[in-house]
Protein backbone atom coordinates (compact mmCIF):
# COMPACT_ATOMS: atom_id res chain seq x y z
CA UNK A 1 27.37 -4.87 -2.51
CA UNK A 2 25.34 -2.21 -4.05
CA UNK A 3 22.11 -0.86 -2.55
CA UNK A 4 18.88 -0.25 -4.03
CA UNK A 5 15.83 1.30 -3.63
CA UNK A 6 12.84 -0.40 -4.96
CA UNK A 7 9.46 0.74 -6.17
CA UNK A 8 6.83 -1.55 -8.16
CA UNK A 9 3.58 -0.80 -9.13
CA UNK A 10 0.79 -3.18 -10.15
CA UNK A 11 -2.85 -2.19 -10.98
CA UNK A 12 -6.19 -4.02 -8.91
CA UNK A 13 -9.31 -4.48 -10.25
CA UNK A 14 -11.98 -4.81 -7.93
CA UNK A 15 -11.61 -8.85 -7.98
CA UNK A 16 -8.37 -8.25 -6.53
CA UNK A 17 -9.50 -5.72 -3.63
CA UNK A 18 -10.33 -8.07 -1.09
CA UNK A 19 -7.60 -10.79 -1.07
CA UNK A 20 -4.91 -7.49 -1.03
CA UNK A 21 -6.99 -6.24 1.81
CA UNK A 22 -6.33 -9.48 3.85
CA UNK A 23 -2.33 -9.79 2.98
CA UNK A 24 -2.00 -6.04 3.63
CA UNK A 25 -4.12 -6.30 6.96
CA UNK A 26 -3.02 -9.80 7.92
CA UNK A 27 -6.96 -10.72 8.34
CA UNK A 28 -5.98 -14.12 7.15
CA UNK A 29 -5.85 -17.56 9.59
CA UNK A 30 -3.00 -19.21 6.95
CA UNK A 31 -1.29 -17.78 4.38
CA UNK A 32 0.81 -19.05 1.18
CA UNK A 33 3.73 -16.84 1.95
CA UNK A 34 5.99 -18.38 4.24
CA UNK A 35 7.93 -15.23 4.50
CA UNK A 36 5.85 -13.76 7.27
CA UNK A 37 7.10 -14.05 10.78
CA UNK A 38 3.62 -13.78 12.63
CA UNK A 39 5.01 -13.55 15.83
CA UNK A 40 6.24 -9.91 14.93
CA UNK A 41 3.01 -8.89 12.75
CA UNK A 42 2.06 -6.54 15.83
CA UNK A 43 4.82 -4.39 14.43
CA UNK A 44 3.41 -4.03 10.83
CA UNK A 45 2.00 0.10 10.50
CA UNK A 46 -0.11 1.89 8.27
CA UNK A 47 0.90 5.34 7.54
CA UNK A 48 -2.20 6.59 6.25
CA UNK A 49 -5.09 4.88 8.97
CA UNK A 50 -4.95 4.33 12.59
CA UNK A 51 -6.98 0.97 12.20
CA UNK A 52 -7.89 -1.60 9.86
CA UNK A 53 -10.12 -0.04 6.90
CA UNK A 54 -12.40 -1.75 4.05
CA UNK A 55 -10.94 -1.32 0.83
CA UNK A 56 -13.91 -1.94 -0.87
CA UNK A 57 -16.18 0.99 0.79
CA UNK A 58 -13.05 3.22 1.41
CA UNK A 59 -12.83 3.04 -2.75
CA UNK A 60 -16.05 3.80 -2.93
CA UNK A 61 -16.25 6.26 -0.89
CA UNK A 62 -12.99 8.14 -2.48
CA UNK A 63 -14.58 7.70 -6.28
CA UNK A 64 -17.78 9.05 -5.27
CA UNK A 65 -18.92 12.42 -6.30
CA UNK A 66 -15.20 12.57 -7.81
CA UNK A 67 -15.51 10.34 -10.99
CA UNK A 68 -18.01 11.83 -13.38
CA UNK A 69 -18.68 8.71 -15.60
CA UNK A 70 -20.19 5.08 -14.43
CA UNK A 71 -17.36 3.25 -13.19
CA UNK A 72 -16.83 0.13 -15.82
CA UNK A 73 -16.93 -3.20 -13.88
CA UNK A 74 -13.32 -3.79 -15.58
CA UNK A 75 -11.46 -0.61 -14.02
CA UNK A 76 -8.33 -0.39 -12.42
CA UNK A 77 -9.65 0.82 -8.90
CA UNK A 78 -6.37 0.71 -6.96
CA UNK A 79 -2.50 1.28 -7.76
CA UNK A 80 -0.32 -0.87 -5.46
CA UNK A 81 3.09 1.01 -5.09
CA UNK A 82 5.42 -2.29 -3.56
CA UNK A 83 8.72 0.35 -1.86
CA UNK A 84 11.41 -1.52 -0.29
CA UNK A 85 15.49 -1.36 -0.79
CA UNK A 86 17.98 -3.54 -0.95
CA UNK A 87 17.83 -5.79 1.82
CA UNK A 88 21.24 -5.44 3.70
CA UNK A 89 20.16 -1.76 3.04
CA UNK A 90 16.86 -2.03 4.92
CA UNK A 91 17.97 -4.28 7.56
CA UNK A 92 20.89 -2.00 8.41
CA UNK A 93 18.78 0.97 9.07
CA UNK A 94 17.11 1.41 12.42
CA UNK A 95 13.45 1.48 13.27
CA UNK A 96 12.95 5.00 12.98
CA UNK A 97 15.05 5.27 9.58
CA UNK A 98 13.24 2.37 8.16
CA UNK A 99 10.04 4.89 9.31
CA UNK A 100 11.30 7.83 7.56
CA UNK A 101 12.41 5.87 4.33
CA UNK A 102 8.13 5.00 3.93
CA UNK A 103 7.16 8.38 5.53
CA UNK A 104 9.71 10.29 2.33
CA UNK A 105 8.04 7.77 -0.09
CA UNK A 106 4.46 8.43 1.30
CA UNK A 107 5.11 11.92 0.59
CA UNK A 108 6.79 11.97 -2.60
CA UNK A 109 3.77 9.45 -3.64
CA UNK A 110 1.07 12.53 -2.42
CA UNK A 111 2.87 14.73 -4.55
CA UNK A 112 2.48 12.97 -7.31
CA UNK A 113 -0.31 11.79 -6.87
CA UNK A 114 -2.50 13.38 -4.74
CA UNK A 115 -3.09 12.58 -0.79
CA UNK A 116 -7.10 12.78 -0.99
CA UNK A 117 -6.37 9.31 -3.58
CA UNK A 118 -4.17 7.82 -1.20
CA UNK A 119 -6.00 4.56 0.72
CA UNK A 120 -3.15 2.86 2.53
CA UNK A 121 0.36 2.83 3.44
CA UNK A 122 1.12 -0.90 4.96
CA UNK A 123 4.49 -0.96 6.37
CA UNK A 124 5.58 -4.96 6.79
CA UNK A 125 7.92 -5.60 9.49
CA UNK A 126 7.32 -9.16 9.80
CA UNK A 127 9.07 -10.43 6.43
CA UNK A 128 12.76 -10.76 5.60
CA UNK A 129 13.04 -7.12 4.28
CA UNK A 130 10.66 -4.30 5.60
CA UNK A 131 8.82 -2.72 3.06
CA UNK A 132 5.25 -0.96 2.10
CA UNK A 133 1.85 -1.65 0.04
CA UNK A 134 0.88 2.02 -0.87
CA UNK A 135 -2.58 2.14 -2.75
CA UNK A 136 -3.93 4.81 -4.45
CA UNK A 137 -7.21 5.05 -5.54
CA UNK A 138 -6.27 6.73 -9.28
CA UNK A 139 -8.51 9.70 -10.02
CA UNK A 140 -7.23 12.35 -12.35
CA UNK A 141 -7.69 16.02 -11.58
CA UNK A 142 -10.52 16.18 -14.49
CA UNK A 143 -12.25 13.75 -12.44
CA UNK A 144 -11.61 10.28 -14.86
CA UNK A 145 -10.69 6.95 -13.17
């Protein structure tokens, strides 16, 4: 079978902040995914923070005295990167490949991208198939959001 790698991207609005917050953090008592394995969620990461963080304040924080215009109440505030691979791919690697397949993508993400917008990097062990929530907060070099 052929193996993939896997990268989606979807854009948040601040409505959306705080319910990705709790399925990237696992701050919730019950979830509607029935995909996560709780009993391994102590083995879930994030490559960019040591602890859980506020999305909210840690957006604000990054836009501030970066973005030059009023923020509109309808802007795109986050850019979820969703990187996986195939799953027989993922599941074949070991714990410290599966590490260096998010830490490559993490990287090739601050290239692009810039590491002073990067907010997260949620590595998921406790689903079927590893993968990562990446957000970046995006602010152009000319300061826009």
């Amino acid at each position: 079978m052929a193996n993939y790698a896997v990268i989606r991207m979807e854009k948040y609005k601040k409505d959306r902040l705080n319910g990705t917050q709790k399925h990237n953090q696992r701050e919730f008592q019950k979830s509607k995914n029935e995909n996560i394995d709780r009993g391994r969620s102590h083995l879930n990461y994030d490559l960019i923070n040591g602890q859980p963080i506020s999305y909210a304040n840690a957006v604000r924080e990054k836009i501030e005295g970066r973005v030059k215009r009023k923020v509109r109440d309808d802007a795109v505030l986050v850019s979820e990167f969703l990187i996986t691979a195939s799953p027989d791919y993922m599941n074949g690697l070991s714990d410290t490949e599966q590490r260096r397949y998010f830490e490559a993508a993490v990287d090739h993400l601050k290239e692009k991208y810039s590491a002073e917008n990067m907010l997260y990097a949620t590595v998921h062990m406790d689903e079927a198939t590893p993968h990562m929530h990446v957000g970046i907060v995006p602010i152009t070099e000319d300061g826009r959001l």
